[in-house]
C-alpha atoms as a PDB file:
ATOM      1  CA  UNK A   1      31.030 -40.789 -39.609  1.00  0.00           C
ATOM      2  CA  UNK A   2      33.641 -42.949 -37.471  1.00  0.00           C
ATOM      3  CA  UNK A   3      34.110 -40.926 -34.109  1.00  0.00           C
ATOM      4  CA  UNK A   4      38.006 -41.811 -34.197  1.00  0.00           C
ATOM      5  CA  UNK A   5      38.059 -40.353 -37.082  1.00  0.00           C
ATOM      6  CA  UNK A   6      37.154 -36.721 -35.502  1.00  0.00           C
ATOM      7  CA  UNK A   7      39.564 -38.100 -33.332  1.00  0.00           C
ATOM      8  CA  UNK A   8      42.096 -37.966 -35.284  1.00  0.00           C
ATOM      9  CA  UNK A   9      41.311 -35.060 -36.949  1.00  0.00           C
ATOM     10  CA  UNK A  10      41.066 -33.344 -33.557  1.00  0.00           C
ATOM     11  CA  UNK A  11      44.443 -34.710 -32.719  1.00  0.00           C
ATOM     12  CA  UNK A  12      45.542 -32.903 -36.367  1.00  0.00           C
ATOM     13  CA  UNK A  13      44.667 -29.794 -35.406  1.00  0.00           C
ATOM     14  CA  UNK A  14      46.014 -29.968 -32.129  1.00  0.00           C
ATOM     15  CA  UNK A  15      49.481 -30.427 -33.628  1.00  0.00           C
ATOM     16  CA  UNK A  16      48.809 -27.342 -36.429  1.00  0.00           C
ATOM     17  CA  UNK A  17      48.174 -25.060 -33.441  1.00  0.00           C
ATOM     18  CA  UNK A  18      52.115 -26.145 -31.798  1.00  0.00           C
ATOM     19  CA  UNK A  19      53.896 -26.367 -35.208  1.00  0.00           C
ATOM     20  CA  UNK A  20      51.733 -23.524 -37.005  1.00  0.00           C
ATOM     21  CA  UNK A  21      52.708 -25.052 -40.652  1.00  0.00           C
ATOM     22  CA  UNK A  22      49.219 -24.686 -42.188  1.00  0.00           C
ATOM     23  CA  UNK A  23      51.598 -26.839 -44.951  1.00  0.00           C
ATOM     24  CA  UNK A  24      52.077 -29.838 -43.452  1.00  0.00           C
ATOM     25  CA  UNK A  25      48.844 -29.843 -41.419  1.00  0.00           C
ATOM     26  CA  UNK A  26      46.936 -30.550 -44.574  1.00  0.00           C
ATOM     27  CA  UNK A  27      49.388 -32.983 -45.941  1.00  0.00           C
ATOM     28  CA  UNK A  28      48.897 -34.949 -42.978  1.00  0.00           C
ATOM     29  CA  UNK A  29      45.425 -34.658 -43.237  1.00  0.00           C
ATOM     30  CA  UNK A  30      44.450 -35.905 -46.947  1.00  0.00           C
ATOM     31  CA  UNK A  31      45.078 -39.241 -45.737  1.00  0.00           C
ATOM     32  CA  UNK A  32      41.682 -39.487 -43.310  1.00  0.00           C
ATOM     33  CA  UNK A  33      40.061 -37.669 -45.559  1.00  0.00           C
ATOM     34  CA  UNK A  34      41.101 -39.904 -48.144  1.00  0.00           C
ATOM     35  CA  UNK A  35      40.168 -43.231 -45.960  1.00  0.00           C
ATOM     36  CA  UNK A  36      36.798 -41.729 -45.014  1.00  0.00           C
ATOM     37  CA  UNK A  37      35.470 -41.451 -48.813  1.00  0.00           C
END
């Protein structure tokens, strides 16, 4: 695994925890998921 992606995954979560939209956390996620595979 690419440590910017944790990174960036990190940087996800840090934004779910301020916005708390569980919604739009993982719809902003699938993407590095998506690049990683």
């Amino acid at each position: 695994m690419c440590p910017l992606l944790l990174v960036c995954v990190d940087s996800q979560v840090t934004i779910i925890s301020k916005k708390d939209d569980p919604d739009e956390w993982a719809s902003q996620l699938t993407p590095y998921y998506a690049k990683s595979n």
